[in-house]
Protein backbone atom coordinates (compact mmCIF):
# COMPACT_ATOMS: atom_id res chain seq x y z
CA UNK A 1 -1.46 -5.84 -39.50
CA UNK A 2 -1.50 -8.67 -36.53
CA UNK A 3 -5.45 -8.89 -35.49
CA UNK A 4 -4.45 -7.68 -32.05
CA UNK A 5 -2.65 -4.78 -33.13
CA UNK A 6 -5.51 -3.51 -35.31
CA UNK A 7 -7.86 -3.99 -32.49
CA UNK A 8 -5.92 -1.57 -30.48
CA UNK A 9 -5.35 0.58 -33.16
CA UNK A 10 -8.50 0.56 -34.39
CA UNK A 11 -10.00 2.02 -30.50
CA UNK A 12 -7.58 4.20 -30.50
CA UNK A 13 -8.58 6.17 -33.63
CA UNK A 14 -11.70 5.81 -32.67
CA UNK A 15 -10.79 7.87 -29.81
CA UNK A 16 -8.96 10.27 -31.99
CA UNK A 17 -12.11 10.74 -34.00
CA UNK A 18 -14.57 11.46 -30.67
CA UNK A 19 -11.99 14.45 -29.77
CA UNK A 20 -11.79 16.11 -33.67
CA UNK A 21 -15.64 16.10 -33.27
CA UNK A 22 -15.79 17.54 -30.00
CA UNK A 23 -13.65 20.19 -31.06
CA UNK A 24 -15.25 20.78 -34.82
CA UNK A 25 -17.01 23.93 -33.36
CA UNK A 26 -14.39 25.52 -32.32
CA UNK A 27 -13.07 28.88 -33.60
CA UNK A 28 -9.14 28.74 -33.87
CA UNK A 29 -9.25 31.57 -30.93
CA UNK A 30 -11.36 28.83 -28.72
CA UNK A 31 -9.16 26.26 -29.93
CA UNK A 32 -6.06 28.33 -28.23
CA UNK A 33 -8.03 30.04 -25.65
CA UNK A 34 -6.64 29.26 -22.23
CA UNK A 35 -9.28 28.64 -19.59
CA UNK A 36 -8.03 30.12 -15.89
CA UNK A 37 -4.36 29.61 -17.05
CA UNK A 38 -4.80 25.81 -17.87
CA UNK A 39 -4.07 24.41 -20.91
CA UNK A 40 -5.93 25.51 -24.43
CA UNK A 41 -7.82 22.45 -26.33
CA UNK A 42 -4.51 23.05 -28.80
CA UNK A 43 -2.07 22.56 -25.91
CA UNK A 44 -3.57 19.38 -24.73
CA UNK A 45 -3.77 18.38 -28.66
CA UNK A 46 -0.29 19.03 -29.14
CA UNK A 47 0.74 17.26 -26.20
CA UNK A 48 -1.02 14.18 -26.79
CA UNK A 49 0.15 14.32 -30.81
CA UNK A 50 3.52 14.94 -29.54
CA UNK A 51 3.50 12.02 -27.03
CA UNK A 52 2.44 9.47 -29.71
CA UNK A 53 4.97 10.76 -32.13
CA UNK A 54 7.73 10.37 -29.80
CA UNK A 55 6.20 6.74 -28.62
CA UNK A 56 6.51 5.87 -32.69
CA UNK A 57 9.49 7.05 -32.76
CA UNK A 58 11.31 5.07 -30.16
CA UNK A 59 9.55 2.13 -31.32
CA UNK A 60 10.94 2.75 -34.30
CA UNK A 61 14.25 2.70 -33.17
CA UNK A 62 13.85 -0.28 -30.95
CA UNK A 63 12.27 -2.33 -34.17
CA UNK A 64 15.63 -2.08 -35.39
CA UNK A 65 17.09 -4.34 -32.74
CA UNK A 66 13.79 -6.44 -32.63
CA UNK A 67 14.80 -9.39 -32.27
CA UNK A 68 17.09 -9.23 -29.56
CA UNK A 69 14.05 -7.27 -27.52
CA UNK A 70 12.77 -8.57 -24.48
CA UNK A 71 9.12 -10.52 -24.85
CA UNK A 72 6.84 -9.45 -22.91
CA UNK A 73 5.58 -11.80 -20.11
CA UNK A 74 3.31 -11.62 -16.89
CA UNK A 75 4.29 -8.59 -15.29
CA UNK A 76 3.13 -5.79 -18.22
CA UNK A 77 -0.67 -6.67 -18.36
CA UNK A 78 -0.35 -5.68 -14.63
CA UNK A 79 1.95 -3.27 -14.94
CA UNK A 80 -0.38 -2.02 -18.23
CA UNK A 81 -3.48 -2.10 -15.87
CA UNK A 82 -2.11 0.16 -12.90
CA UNK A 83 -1.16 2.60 -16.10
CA UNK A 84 -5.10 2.53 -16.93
CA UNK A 85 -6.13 2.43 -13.85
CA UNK A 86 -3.93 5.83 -13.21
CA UNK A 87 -4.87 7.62 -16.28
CA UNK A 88 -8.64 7.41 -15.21
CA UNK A 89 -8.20 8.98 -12.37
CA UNK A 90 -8.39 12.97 -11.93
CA UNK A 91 -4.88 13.70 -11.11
CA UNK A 92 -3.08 15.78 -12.95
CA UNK A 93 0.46 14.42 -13.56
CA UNK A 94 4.18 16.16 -14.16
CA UNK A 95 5.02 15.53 -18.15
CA UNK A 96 7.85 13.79 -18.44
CA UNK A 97 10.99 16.32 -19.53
CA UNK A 98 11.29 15.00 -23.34
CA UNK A 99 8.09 15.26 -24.54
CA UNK A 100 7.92 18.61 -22.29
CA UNK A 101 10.87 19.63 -24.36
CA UNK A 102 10.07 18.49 -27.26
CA UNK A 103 6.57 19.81 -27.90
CA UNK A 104 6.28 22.68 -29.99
CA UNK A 105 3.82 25.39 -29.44
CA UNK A 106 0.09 24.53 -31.16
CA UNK A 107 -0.25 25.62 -34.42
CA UNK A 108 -3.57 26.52 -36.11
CA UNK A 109 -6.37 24.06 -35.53
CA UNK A 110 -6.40 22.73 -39.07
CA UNK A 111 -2.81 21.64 -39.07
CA UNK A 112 -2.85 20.26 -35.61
CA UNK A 113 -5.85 18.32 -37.00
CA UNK A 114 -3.13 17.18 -40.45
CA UNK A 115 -0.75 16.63 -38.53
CA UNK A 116 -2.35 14.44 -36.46
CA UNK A 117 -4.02 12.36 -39.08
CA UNK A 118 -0.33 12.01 -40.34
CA UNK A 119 1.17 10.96 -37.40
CA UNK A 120 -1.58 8.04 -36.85
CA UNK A 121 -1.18 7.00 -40.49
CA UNK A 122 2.74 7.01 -39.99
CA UNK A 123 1.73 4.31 -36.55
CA UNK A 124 -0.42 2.55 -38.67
CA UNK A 125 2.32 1.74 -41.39
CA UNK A 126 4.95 1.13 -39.02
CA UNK A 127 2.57 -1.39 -37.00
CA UNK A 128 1.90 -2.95 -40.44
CA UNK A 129 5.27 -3.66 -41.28
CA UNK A 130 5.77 -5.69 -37.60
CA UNK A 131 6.06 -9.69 -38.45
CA UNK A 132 3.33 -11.71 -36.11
CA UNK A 133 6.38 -13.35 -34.61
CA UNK A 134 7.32 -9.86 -32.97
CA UNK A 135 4.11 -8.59 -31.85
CA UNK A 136 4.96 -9.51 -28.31
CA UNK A 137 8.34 -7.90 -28.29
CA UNK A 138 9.00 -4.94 -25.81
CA UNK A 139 9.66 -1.96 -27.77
CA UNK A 140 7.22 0.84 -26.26
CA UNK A 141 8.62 2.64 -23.64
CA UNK A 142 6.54 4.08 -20.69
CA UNK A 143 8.09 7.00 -19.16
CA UNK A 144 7.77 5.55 -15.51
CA UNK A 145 6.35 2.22 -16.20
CA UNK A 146 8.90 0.70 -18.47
CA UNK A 147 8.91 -1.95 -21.41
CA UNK A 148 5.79 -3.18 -23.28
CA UNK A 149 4.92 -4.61 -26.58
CA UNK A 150 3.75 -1.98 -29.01
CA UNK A 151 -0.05 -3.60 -29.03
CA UNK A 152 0.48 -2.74 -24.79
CA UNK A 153 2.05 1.00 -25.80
CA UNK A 154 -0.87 1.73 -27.97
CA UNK A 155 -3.42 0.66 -25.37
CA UNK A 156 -1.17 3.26 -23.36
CA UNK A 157 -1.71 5.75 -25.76
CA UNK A 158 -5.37 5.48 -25.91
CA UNK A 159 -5.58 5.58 -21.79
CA UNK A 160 -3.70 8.75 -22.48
CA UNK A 161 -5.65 10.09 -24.56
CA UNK A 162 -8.73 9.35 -22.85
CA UNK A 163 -7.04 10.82 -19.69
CA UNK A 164 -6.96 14.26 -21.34
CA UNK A 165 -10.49 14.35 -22.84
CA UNK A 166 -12.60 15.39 -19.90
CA UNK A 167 -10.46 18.53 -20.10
CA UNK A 168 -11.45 19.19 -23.81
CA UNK A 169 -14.76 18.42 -22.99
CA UNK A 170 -14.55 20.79 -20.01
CA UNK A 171 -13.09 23.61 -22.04
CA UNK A 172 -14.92 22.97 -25.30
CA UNK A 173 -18.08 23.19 -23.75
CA UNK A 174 -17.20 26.51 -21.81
CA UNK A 175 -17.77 28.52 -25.27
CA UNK A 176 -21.18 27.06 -26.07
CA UNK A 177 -23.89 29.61 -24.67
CA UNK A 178 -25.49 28.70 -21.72
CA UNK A 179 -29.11 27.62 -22.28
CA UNK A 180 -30.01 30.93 -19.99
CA UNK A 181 -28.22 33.13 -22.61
CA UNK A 182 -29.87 31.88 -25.30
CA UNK A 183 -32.24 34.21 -26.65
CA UNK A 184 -35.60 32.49 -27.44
């Protein structure tokens, strides 16, 4: 895999691997329990597992046309920062209809967990098999933002995820006993 690519890559598992332990604790009613009619930790898993499958697959289908993609130039680092920039803030934002559509409900916290691991290994093999000479080739599409080159999508995808984390930590940590509750 390009050294840039694996950079990215390699951050955003690592980001994958923060959330699977903050969840670990969970019991599979946690993991779908919806806090105050917000999302469970499965819904927000799905969602995000669901995004990045869709994101593979439309680079997948823009890989096929590769090199007849635009390169990406000036514009997407900026464009890529104001995506960053937006994810870290605490807003919540509308998902866009086709990953709305296309998620399925969360299934049990074990095969959202496979699932997941498969999806990442099916973006790692696909991000193997790009030649160096295409690395900079716009083939990740952002919703709202447009074009990028897949190392710029999967920076994307970690902002995403990382967007979405304070609410599992927010909901995780509302089933772990309060140290006032805890009997001495």
């Amino acid at each position: 895999m390009n050294s840039t690519l694996e950079k990215h890559f390699a951050r955003l598992e690592q980001s994958k691997n923060e959330i699977l332990t903050l969840i670990a604790t969970l019991t599979e009613h946690e993991f779908h329990q919806s806090i105050h009619g917000k999302w469970s930790v499965g819904q927000i898993l799905i969602h995000i597992v669901t995004s990045e499958r869709l994101a593979l697959e439309y680079m997948k289908k823009k890989s096929l046309g590769i090199a007849h993609a635009g390169t990406s130039g000036l514009i997407e680092p900026l464009k890529l920062t104001l995506l960053q920039l937006s994810q870290r803030l605490p807003i919540k934002y509308k998902v866009p209809k086709v990953i709305r559509e296309k998620t399925p409900d969360a299934p049990s916290k074990q095969e959202l967990i496979e699932m997941w691991n498969r999806e990442r290994q099916n973006l790692r093999n696909f991000l193997e098999s790009i030649p160096d000479n295409y690395v900079n080739k716009k083939i990740f599409k952002h919703p709202i933002a447009g074009m990028f080159n897949p190392s710029q999508g999967i920076v994307f995808l970690r902002a995403h995820l990382l967007h979405h984390r304070p609410q599992v930590v927010r909901i995780s940590s509302s089933f772990k006993p309060q140290a006032s509750q805890q009997v001495a």
